[in-house]
C-alpha atoms as a PDB file:
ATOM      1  CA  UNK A   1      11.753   5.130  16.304  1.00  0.00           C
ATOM      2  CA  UNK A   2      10.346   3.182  12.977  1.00  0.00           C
ATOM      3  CA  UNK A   3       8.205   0.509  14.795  1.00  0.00           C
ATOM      4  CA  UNK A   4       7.913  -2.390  11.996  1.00  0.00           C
ATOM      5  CA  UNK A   5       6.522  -5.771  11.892  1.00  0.00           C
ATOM      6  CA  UNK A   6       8.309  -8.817   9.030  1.00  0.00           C
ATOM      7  CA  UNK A   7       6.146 -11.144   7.318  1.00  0.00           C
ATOM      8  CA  UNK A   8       7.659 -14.085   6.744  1.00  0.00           C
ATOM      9  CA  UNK A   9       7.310 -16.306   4.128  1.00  0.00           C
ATOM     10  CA  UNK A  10       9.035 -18.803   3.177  1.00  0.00           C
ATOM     11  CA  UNK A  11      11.154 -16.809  -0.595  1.00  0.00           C
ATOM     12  CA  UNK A  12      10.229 -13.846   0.593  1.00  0.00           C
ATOM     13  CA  UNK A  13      10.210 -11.365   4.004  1.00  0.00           C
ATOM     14  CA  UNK A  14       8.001  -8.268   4.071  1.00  0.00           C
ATOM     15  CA  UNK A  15       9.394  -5.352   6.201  1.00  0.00           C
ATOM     16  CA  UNK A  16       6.297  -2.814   6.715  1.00  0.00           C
ATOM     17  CA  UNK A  17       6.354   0.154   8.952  1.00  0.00           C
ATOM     18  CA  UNK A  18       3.414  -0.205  11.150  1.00  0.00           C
ATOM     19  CA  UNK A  19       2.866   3.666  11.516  1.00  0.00           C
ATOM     20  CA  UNK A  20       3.623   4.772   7.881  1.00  0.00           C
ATOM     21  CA  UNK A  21       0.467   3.149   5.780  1.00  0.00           C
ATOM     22  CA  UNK A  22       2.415   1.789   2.697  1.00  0.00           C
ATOM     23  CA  UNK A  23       5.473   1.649   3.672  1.00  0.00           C
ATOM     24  CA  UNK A  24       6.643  -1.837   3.261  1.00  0.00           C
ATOM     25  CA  UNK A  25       9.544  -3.377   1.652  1.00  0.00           C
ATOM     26  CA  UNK A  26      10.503  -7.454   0.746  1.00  0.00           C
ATOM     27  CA  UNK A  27      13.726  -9.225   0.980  1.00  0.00           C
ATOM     28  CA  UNK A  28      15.269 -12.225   1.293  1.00  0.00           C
ATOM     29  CA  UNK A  29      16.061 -12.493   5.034  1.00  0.00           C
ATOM     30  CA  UNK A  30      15.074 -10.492   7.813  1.00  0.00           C
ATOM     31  CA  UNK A  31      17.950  -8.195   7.432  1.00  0.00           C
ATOM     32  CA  UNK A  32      17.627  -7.477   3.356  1.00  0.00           C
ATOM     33  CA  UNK A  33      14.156  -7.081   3.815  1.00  0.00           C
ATOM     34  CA  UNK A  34      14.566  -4.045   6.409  1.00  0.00           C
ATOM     35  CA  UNK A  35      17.297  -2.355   4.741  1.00  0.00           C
ATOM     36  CA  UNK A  36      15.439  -2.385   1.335  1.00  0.00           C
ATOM     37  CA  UNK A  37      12.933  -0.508   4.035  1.00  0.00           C
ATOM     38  CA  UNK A  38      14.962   2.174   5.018  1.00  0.00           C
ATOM     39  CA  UNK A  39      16.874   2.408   1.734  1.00  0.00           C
ATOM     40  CA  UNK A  40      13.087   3.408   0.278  1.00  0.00           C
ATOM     41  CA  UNK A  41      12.835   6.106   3.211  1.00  0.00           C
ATOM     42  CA  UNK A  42      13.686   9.003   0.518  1.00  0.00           C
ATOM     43  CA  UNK A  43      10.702   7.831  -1.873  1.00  0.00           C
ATOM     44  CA  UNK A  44       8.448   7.403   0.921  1.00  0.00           C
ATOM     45  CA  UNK A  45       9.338  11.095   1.898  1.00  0.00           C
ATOM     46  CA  UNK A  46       7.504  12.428  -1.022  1.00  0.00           C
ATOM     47  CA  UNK A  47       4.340  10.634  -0.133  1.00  0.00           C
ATOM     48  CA  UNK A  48       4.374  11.683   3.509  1.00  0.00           C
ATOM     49  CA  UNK A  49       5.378  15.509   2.374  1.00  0.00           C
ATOM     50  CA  UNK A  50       2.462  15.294   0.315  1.00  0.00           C
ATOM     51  CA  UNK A  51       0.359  14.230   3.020  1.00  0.00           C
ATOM     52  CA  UNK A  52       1.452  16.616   5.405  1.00  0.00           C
ATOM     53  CA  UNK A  53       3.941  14.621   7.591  1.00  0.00           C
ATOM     54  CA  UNK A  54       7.296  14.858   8.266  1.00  0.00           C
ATOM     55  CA  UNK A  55       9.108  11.267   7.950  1.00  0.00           C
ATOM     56  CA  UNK A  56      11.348  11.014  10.786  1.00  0.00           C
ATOM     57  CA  UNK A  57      11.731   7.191  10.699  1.00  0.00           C
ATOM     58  CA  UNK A  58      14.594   7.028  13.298  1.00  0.00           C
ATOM     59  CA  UNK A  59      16.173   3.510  14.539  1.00  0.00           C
ATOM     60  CA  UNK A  60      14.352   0.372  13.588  1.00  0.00           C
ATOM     61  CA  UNK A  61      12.493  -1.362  16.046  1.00  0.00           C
ATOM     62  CA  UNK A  62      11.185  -4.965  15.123  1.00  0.00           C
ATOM     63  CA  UNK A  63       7.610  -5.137  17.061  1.00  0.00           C
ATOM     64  CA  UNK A  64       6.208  -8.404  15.746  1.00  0.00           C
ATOM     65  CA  UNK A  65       6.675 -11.093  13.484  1.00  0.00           C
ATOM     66  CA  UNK A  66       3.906 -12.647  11.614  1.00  0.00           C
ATOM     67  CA  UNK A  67       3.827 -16.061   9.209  1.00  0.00           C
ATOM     68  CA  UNK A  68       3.448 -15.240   5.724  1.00  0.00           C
ATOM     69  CA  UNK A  69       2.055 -17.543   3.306  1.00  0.00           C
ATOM     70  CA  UNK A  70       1.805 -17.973  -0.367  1.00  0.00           C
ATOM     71  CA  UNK A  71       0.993 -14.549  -1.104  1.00  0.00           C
ATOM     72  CA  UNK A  72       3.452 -12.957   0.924  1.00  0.00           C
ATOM     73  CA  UNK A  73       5.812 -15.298  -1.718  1.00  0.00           C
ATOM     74  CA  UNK A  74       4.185 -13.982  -4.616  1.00  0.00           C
ATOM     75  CA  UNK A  75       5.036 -10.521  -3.499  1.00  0.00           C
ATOM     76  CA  UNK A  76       2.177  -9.326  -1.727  1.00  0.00           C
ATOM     77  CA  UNK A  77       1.753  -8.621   2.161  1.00  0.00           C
ATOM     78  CA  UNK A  78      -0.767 -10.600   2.797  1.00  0.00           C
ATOM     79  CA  UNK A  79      -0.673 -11.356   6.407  1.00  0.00           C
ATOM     80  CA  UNK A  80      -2.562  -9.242   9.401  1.00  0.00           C
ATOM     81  CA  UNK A  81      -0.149  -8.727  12.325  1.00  0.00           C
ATOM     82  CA  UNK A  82      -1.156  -8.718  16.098  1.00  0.00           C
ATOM     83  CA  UNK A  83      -0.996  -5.501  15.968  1.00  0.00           C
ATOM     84  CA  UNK A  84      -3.715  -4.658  13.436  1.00  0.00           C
ATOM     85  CA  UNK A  85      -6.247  -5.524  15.575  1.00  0.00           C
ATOM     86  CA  UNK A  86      -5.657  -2.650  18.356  1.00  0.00           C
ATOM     87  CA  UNK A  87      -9.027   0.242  18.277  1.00  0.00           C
ATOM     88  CA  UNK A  88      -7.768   3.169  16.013  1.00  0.00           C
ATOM     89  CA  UNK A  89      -9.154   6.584  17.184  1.00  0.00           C
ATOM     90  CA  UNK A  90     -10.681   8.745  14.264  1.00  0.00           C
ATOM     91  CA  UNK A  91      -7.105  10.747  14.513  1.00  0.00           C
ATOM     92  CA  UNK A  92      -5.134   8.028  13.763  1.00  0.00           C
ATOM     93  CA  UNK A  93      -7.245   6.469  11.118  1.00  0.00           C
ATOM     94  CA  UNK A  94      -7.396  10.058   9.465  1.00  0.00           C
ATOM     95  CA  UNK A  95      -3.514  10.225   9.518  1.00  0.00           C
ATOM     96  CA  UNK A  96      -3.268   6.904   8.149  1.00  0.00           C
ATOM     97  CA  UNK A  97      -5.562   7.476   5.236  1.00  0.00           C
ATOM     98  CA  UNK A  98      -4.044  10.550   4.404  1.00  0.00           C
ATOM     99  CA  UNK A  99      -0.922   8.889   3.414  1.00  0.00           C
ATOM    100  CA  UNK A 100      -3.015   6.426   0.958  1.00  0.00           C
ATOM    101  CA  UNK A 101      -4.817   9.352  -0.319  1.00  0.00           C
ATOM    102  CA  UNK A 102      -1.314  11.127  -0.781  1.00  0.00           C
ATOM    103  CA  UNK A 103      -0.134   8.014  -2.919  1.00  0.00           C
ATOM    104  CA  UNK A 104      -3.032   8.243  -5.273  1.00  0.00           C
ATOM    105  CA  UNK A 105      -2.172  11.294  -5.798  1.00  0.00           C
ATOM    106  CA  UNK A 106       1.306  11.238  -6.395  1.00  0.00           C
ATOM    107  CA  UNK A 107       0.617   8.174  -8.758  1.00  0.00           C
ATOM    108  CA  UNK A 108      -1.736  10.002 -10.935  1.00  0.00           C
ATOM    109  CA  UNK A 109       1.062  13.235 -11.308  1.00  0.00           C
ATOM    110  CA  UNK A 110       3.804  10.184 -11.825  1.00  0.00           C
ATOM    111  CA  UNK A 111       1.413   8.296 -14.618  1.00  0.00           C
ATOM    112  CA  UNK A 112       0.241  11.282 -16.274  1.00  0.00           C
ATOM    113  CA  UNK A 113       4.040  12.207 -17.064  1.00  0.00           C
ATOM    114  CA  UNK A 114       5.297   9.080 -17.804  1.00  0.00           C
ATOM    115  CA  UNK A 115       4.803   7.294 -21.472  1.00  0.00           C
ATOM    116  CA  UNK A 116       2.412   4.807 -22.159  1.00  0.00           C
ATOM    117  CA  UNK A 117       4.933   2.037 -23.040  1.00  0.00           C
ATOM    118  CA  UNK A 118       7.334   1.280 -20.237  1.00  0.00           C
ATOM    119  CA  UNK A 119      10.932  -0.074 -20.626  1.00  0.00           C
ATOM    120  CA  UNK A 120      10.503  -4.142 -19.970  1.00  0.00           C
ATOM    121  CA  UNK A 121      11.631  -5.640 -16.452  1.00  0.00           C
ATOM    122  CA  UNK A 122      14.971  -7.772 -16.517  1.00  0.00           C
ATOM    123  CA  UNK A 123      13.104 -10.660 -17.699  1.00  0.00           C
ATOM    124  CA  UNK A 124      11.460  -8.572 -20.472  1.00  0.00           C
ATOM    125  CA  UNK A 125       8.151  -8.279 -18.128  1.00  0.00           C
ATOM    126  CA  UNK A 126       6.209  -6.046 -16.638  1.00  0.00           C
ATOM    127  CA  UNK A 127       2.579  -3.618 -17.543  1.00  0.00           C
ATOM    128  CA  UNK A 128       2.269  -0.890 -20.067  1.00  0.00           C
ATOM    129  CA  UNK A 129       1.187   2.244 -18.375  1.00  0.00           C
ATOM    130  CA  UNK A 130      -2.358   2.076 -19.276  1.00  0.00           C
ATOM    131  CA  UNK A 131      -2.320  -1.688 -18.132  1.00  0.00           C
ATOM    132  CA  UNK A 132      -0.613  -0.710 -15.217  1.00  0.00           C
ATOM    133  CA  UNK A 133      -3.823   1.987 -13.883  1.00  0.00           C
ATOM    134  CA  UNK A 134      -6.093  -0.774 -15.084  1.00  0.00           C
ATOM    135  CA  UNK A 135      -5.098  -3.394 -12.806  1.00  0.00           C
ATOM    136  CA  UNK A 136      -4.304  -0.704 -10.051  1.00  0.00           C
ATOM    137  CA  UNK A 137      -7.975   0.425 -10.545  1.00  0.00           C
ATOM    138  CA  UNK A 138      -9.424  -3.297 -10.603  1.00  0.00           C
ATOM    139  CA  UNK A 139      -7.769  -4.385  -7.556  1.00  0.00           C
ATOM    140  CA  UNK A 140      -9.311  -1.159  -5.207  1.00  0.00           C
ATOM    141  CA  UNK A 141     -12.034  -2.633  -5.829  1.00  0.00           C
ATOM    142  CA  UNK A 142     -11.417  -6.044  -4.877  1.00  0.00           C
ATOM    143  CA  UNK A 143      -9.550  -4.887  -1.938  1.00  0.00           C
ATOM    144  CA  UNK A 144     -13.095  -2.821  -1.475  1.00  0.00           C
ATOM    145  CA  UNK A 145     -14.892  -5.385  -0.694  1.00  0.00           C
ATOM    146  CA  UNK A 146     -12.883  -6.509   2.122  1.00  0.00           C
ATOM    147  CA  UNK A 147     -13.626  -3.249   4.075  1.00  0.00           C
ATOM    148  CA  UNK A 148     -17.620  -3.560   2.770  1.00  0.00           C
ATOM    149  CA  UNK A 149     -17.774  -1.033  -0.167  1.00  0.00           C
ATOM    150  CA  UNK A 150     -19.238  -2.540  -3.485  1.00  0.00           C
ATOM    151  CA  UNK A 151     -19.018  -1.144  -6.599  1.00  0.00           C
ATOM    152  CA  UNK A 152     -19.441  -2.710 -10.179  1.00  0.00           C
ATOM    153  CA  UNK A 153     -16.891  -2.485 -12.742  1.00  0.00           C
ATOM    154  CA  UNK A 154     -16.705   0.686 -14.683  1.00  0.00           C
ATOM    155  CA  UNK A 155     -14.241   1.671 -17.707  1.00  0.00           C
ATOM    156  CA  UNK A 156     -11.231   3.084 -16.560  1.00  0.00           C
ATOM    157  CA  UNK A 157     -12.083   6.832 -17.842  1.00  0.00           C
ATOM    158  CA  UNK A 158     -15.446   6.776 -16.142  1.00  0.00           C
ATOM    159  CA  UNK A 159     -13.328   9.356 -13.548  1.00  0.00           C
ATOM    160  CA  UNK A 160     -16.833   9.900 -11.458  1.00  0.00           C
ATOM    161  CA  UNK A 161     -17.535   6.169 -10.834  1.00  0.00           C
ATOM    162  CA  UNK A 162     -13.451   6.089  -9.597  1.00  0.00           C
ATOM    163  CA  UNK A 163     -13.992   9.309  -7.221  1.00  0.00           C
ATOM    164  CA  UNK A 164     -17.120   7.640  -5.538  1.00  0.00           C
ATOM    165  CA  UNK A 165     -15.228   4.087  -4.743  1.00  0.00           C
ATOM    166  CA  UNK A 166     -12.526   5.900  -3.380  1.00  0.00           C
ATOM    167  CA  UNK A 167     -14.626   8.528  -1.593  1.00  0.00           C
ATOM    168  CA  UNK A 168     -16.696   5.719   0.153  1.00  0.00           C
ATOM    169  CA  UNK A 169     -13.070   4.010   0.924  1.00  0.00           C
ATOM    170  CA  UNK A 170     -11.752   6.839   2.325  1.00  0.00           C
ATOM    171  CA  UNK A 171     -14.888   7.221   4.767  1.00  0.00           C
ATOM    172  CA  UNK A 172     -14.648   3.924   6.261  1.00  0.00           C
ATOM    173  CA  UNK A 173     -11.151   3.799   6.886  1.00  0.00           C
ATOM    174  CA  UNK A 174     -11.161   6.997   8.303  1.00  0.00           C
ATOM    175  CA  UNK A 175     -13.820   6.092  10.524  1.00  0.00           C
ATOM    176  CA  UNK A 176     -12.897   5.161  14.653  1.00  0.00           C
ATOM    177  CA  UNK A 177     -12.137   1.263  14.613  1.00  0.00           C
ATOM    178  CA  UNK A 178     -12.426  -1.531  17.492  1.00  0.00           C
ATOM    179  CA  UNK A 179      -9.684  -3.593  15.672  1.00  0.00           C
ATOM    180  CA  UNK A 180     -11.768  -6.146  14.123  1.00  0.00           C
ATOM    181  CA  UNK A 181     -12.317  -6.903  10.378  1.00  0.00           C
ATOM    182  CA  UNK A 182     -14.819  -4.473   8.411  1.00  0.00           C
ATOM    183  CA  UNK A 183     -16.882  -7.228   7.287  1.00  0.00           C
ATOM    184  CA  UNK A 184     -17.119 -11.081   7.173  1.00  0.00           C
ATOM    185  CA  UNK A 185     -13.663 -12.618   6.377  1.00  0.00           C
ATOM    186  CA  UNK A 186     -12.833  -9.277   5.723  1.00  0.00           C
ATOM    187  CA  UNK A 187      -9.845  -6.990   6.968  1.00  0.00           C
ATOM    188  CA  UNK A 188      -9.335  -4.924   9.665  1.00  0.00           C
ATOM    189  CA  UNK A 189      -8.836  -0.941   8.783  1.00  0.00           C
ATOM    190  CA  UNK A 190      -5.402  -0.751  10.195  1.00  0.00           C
ATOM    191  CA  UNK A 191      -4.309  -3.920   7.704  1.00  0.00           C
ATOM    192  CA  UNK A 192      -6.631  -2.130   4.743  1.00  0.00           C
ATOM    193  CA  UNK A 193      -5.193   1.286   4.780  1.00  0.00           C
ATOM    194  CA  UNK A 194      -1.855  -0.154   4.873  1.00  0.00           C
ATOM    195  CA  UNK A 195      -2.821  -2.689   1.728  1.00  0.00           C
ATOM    196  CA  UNK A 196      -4.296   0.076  -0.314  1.00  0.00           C
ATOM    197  CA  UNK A 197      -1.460   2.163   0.116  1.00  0.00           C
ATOM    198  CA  UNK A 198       1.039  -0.093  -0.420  1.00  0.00           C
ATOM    199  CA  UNK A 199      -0.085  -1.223  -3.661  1.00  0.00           C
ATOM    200  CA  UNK A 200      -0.405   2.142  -5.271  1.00  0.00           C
ATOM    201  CA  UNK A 201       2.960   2.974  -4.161  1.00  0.00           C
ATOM    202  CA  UNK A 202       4.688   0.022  -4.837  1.00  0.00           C
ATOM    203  CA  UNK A 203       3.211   0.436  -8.248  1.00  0.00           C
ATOM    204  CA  UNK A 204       3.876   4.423  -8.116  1.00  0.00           C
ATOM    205  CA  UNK A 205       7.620   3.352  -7.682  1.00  0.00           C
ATOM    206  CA  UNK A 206       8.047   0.346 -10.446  1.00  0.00           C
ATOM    207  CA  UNK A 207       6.686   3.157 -12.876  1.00  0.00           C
ATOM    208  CA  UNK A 208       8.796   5.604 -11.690  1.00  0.00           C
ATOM    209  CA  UNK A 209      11.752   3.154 -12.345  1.00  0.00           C
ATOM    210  CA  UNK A 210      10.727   2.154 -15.706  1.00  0.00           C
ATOM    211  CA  UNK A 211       9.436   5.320 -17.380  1.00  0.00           C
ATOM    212  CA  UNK A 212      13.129   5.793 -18.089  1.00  0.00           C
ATOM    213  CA  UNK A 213      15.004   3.718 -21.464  1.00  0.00           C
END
């Protein structure tokens, strides 16, 4: 079974497999916004392979429903279910983090082969490569801060000062959790690991589709 909770807003829905960190699609409706979920299961595959995990995602079920708001519109999910703030033993946090450490690494392998001018979106949008990594890079550590690890900017080849952000992200959200947020109007690490995740790899995925003329 694929226990999964929709964000709704009120353009968009957010499908996002509560079990799966980064696993979350958007759609329309209720209904678009899952099957853009499970039409994704073959991509996600590759992260949880990488991670160790066999994805057998099995019949949706539809555990909660949260309200969305204006980021959830924008094309972010930005909203912490119910069920985000249930403890997470050390095992399940570990699992969890695994799969965002997986998408990291299947991002860099993805960027590294991919050239650093991307075909344009529909509307003629969308980052260069190098743009791309940038704001990946400058948003982990915004996101950071919501789970208590600070760290100043640093270039984006300064490689060390990227392995110790991560390193000290990876150690809190791998830590045992009583469900509540990691710091002052912060997140909880059930809501973080799934937000880190889910940016790399929805970024991962855009890059994928536009390395390509």
């Amino acid at each position: 079974m694929l226990r999964v909770y929709l964000e709704l807003g009120e353009k968009k829905v957010f499908a996002c497999a509560l079990d799966w960190a980064g696993w979350c699609r958007a759609g329309k409706t209720d209904e678009l916004a899952i099957e853009a979920l499970t039409e994704y299961a073959p991509r996600y595959e590759v992260i949880a392979a990488k991670a160790g995990l066999e994805l057998a995602a099995g019949k949706v079920s539809v555990v909660e429903k949260v309200r969305g708001d204006a980021t959830t519109d924008f094309g972010a999910p930005g909203a912490v279910p119910d069920a985000d703030g249930k403890r997470s033993t050390r095992k399940t946090a570990e699992r969890q983090v695994a799969l965002m450490q997986a998408a990291w690494d299947v991002f860099d392998k993805v960027a590294v082969k991919s050239p650093a001018e991307l075909r344009k979106g529909l509307r003629g949008g969308g980052r260069d490569r190098d743009k791309m990594i940038a704001h990946l890079v400058d948003a982990e550590r915004a996101y950071a801060r919501k789970i208590g690890v600070k760290h100043p900017p640093f270039e984006l080849d300064d490689t060390k000062a990227l392995a110790a952000m991560r390193a000290e992200i990876v150690e809190v959200l791998s830590a045992p959790s009583d469900g509540s947020p990691l710091t002052e109007k912060g997140w909880p690490a059930r809501y973080a690991v799934r937000r880190f995740a889910w940016h790399v790899i929805d970024h991962l995925w855009e890059m994928e589709d536009r390395r390509t003329p």
